[in-house]
N, C-alpha and C. Protein backbone atom coordinates (compact mmCIF):
# COMPACT_ATOMS: atom_id res chain seq x y z
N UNK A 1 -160.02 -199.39 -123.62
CA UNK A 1 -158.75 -198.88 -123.11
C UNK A 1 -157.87 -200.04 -122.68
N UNK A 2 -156.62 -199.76 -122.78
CA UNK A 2 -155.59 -200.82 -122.21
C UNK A 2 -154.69 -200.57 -120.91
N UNK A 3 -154.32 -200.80 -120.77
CA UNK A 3 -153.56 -200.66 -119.41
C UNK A 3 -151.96 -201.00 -119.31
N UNK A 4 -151.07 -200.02 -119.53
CA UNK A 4 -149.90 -199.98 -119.75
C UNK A 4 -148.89 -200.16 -118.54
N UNK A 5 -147.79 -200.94 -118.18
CA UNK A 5 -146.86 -200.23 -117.29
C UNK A 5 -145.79 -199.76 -117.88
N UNK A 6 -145.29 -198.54 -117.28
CA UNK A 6 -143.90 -197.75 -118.03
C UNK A 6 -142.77 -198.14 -116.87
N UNK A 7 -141.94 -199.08 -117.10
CA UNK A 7 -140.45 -199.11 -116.48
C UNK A 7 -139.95 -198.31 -116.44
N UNK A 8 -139.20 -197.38 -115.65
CA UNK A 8 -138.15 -196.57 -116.24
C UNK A 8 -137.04 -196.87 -116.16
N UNK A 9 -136.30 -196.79 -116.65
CA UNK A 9 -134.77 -197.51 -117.33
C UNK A 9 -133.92 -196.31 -117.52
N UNK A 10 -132.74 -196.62 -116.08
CA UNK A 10 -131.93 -195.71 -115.99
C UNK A 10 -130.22 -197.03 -115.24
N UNK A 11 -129.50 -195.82 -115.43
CA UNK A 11 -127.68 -196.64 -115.13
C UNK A 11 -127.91 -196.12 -113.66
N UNK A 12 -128.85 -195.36 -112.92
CA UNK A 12 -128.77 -194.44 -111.92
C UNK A 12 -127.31 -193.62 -111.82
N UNK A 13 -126.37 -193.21 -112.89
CA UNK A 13 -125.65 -192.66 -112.87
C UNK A 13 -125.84 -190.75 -113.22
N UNK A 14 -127.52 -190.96 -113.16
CA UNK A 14 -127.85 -189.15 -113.36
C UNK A 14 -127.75 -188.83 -111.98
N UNK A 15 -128.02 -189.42 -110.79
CA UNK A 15 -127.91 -189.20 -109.47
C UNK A 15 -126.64 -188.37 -108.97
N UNK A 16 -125.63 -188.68 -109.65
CA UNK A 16 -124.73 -188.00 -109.55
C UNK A 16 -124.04 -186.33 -110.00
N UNK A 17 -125.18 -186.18 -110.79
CA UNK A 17 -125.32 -185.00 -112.12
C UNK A 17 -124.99 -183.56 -111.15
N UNK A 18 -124.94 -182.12 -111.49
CA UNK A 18 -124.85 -181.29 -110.41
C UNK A 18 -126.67 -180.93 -109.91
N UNK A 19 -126.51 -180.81 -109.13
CA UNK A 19 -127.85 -180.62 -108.74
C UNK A 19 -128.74 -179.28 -109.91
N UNK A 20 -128.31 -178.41 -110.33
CA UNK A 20 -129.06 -178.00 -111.50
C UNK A 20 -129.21 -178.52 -112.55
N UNK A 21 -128.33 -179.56 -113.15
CA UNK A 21 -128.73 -180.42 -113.85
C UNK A 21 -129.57 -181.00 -113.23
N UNK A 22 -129.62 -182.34 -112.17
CA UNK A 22 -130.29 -182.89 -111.69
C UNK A 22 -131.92 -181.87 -111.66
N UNK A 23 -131.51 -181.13 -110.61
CA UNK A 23 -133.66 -180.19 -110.40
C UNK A 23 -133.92 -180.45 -112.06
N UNK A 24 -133.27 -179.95 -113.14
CA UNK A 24 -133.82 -179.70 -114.70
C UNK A 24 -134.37 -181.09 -114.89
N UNK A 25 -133.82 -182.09 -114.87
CA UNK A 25 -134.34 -183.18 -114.86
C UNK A 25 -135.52 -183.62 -114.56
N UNK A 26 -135.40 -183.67 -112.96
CA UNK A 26 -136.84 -183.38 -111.96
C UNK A 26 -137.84 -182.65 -112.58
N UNK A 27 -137.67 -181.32 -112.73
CA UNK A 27 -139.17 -180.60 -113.30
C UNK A 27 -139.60 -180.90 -114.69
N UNK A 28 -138.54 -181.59 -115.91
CA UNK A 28 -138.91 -181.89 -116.96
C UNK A 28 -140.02 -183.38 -116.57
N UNK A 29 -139.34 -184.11 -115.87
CA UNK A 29 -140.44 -185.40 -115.46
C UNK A 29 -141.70 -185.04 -114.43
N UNK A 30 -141.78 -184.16 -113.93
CA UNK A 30 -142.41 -183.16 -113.31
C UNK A 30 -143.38 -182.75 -114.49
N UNK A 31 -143.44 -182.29 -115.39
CA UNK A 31 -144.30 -181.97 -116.26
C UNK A 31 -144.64 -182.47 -117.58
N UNK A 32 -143.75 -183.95 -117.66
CA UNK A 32 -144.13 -184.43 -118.67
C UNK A 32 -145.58 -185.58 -117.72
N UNK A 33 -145.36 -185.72 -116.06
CA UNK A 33 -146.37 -186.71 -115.26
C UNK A 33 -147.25 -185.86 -114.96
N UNK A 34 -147.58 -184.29 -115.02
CA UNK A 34 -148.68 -183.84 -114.84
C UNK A 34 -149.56 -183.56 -116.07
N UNK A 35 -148.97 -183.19 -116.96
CA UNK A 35 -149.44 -183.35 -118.51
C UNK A 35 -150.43 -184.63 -118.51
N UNK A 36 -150.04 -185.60 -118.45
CA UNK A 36 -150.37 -187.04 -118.74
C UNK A 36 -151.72 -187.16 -117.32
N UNK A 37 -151.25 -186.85 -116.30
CA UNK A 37 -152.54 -186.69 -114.80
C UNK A 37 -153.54 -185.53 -115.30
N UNK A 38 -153.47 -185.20 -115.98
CA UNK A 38 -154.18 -183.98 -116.46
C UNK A 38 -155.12 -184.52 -117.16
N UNK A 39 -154.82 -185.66 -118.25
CA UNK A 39 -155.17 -185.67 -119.60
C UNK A 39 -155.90 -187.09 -119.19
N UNK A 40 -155.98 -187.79 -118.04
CA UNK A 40 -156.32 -188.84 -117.14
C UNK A 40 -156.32 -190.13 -117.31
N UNK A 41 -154.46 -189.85 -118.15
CA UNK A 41 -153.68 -191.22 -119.05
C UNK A 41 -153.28 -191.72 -117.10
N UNK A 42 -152.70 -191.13 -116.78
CA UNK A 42 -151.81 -191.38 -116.04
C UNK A 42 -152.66 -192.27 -114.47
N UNK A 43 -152.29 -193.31 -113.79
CA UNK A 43 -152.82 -193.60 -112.91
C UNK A 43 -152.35 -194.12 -111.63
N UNK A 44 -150.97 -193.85 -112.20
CA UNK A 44 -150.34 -194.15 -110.60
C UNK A 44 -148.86 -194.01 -110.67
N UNK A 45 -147.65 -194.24 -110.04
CA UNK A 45 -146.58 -194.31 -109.95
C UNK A 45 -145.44 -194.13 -109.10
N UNK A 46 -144.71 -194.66 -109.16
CA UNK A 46 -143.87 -194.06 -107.68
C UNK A 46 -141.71 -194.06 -108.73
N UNK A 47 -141.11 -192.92 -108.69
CA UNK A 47 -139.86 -193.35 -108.23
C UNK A 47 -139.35 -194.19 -107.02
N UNK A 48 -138.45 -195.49 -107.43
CA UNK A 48 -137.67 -196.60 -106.65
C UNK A 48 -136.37 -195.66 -106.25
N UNK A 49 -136.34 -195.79 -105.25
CA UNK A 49 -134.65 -196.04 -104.17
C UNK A 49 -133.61 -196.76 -104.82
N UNK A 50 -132.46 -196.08 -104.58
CA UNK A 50 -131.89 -197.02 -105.69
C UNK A 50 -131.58 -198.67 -105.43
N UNK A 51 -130.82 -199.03 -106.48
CA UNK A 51 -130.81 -200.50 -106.48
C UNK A 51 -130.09 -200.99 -104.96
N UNK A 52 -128.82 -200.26 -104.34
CA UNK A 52 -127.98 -200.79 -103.59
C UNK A 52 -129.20 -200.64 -102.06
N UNK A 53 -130.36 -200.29 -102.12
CA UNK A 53 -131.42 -200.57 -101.24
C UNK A 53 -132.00 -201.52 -101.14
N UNK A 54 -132.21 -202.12 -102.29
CA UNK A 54 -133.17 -203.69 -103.36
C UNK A 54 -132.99 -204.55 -101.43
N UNK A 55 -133.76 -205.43 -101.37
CA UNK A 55 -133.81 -206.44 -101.01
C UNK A 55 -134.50 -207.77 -102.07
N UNK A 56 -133.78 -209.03 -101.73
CA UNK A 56 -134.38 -209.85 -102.99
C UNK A 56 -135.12 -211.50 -102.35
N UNK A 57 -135.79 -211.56 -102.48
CA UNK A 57 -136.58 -213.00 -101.55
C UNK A 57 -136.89 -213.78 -102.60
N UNK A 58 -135.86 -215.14 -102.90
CA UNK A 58 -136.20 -216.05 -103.85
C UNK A 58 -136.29 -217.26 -103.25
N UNK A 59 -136.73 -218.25 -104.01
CA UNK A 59 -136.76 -219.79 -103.84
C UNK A 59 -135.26 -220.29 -104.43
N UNK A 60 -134.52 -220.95 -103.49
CA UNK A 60 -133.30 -221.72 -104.02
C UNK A 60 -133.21 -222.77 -103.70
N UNK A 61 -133.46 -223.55 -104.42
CA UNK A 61 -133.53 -225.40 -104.15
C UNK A 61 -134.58 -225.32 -102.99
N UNK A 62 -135.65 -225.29 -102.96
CA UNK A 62 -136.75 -225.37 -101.71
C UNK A 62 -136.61 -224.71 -100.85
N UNK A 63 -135.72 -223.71 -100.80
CA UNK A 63 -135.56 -223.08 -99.50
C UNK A 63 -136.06 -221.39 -99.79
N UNK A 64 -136.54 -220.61 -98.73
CA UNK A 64 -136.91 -219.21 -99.61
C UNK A 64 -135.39 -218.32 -99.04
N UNK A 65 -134.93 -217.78 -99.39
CA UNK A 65 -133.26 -217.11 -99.20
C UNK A 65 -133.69 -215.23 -99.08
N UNK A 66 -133.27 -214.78 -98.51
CA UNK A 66 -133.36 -213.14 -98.64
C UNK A 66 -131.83 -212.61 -98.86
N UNK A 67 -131.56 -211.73 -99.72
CA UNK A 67 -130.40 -211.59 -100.13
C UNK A 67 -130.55 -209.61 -100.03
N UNK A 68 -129.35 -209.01 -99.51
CA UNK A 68 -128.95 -208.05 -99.80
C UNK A 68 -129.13 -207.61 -101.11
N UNK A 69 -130.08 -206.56 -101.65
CA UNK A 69 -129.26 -206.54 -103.17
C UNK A 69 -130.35 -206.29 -103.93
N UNK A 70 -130.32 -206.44 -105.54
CA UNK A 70 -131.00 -206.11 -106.53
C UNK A 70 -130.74 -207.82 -106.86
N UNK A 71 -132.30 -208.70 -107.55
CA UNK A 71 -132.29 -210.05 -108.00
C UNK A 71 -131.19 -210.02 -109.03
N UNK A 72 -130.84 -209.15 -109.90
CA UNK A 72 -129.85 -209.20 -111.22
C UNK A 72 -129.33 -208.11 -110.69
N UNK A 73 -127.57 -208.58 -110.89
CA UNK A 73 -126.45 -207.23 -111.09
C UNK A 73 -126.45 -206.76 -112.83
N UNK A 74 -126.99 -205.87 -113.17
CA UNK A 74 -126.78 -205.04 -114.24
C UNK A 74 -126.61 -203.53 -114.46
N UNK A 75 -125.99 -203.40 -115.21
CA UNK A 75 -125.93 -201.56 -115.39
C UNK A 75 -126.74 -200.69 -115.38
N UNK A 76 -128.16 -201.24 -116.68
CA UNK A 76 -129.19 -200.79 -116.08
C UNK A 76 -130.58 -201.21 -115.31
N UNK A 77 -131.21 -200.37 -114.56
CA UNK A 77 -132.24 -200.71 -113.49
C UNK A 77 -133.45 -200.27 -113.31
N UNK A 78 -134.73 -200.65 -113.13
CA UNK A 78 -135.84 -200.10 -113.21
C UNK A 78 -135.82 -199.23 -111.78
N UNK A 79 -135.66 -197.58 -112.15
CA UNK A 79 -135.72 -196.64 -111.27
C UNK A 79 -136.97 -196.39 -110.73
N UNK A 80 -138.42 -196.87 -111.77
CA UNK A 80 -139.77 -196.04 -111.29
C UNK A 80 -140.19 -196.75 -111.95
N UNK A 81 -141.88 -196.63 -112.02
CA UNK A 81 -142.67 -197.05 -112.89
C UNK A 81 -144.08 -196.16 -112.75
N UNK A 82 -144.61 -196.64 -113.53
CA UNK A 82 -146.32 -195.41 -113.90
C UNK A 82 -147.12 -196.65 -114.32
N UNK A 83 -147.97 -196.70 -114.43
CA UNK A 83 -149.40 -197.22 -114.37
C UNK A 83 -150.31 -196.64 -115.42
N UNK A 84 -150.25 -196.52 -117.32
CA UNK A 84 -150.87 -195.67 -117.96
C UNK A 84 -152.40 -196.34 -118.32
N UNK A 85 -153.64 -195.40 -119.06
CA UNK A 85 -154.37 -196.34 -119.22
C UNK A 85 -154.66 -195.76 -120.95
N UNK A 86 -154.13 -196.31 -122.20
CA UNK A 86 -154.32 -195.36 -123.35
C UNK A 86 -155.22 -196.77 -124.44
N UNK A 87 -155.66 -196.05 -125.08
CA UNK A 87 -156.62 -197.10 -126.45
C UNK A 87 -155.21 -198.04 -126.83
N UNK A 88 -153.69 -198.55 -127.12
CA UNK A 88 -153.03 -198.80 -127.59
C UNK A 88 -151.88 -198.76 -127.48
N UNK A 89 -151.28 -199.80 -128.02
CA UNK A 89 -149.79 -200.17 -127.67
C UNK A 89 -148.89 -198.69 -128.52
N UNK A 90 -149.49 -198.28 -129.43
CA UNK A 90 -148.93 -197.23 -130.31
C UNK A 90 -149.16 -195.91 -129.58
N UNK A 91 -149.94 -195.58 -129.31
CA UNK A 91 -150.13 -194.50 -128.13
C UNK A 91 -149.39 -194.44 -126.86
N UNK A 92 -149.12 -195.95 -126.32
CA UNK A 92 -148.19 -196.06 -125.22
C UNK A 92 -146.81 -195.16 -125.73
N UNK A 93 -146.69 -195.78 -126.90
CA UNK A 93 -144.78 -195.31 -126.95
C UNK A 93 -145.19 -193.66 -127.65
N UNK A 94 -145.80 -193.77 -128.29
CA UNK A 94 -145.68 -192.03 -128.27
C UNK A 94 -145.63 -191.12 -127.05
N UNK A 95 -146.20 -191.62 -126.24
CA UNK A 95 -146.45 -191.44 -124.97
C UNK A 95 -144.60 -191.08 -124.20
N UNK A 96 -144.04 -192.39 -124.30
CA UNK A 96 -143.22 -192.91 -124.11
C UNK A 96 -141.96 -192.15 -124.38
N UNK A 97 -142.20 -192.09 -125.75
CA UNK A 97 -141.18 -191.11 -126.53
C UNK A 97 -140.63 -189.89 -126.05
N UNK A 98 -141.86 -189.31 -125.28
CA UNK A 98 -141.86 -187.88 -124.28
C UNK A 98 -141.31 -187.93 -123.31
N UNK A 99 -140.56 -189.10 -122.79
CA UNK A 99 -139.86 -189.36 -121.25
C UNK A 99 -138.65 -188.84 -121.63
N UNK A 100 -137.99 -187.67 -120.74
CA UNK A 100 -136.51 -187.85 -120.96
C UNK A 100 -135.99 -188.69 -120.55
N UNK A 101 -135.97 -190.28 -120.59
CA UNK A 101 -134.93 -191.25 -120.61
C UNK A 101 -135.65 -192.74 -121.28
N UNK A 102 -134.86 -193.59 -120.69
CA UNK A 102 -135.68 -194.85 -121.17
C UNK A 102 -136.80 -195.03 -120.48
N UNK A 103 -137.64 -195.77 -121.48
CA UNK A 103 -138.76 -196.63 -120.87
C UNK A 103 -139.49 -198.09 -121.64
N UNK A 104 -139.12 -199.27 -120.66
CA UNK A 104 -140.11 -200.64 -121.52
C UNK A 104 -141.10 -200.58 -120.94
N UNK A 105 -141.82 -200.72 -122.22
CA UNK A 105 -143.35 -200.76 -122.01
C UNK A 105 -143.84 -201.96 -121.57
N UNK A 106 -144.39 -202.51 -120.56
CA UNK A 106 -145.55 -203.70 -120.47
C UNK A 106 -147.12 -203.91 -120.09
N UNK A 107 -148.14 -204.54 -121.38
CA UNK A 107 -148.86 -204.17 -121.41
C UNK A 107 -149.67 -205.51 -120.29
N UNK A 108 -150.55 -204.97 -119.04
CA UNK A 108 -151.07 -205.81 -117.72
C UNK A 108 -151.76 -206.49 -118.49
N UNK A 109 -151.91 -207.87 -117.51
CA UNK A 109 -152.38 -208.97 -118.14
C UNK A 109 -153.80 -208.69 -117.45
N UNK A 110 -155.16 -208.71 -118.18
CA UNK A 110 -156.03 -208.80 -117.68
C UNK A 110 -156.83 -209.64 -117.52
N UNK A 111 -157.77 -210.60 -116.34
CA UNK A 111 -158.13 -211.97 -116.15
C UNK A 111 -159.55 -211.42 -116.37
């Protein structure tokens, strides 16, 4: 078995949606993550807060800096992530394919 992480990749501009759009949303990811906990692909995950929450702690010229913010200003943002465990990188994205929205796949480095 391999060990997948699923990004999810959103503009966070569904946040704004009407809330029945929005719940439809919710219960479709709602049952595409119990499907997968069921089937005992699935092993962990959490939805992120959005970006304008981010705090960012880097090294700048020797010094460590904490910054308000998300490390990169971009449009889109990793909203969540999951933790899968499937035989294959090809199984990941089929997998994948089933998300209503984006998702990059990265496969954990194991020591």
């Amino acid at each position: 078995m391999a060990t997948f992480v699923f990004l999810f990749m959103n503009d966070e501009s569904f946040r704004e949606a009407p809330k029945p759009k929005l719940d439809a949303l919710y219960a479709e990811i709602a049952r595409w993550s119990d499907d997968l906990t069921r089937r005992g692909i699935l092993k962990g995950g959490f939805e992120l807060q959005p970006r304008r929450t981010a705090t960012t702690v880097r090294r700048v010229n020797g010094t460590m800096r904490v910054v308000d913010g998300p490390f990169l200003e971009t449009k889109e943002v990793v909203g969540g992530f999951a933790k899968i465990e499937v035989a294959d990188i090809d199984e990941a994205i089929r997998i994948a394919k089933e998300f209503p929205g984006g998702i990059e796949i990265r496969r954990v480095v194991e020591h």
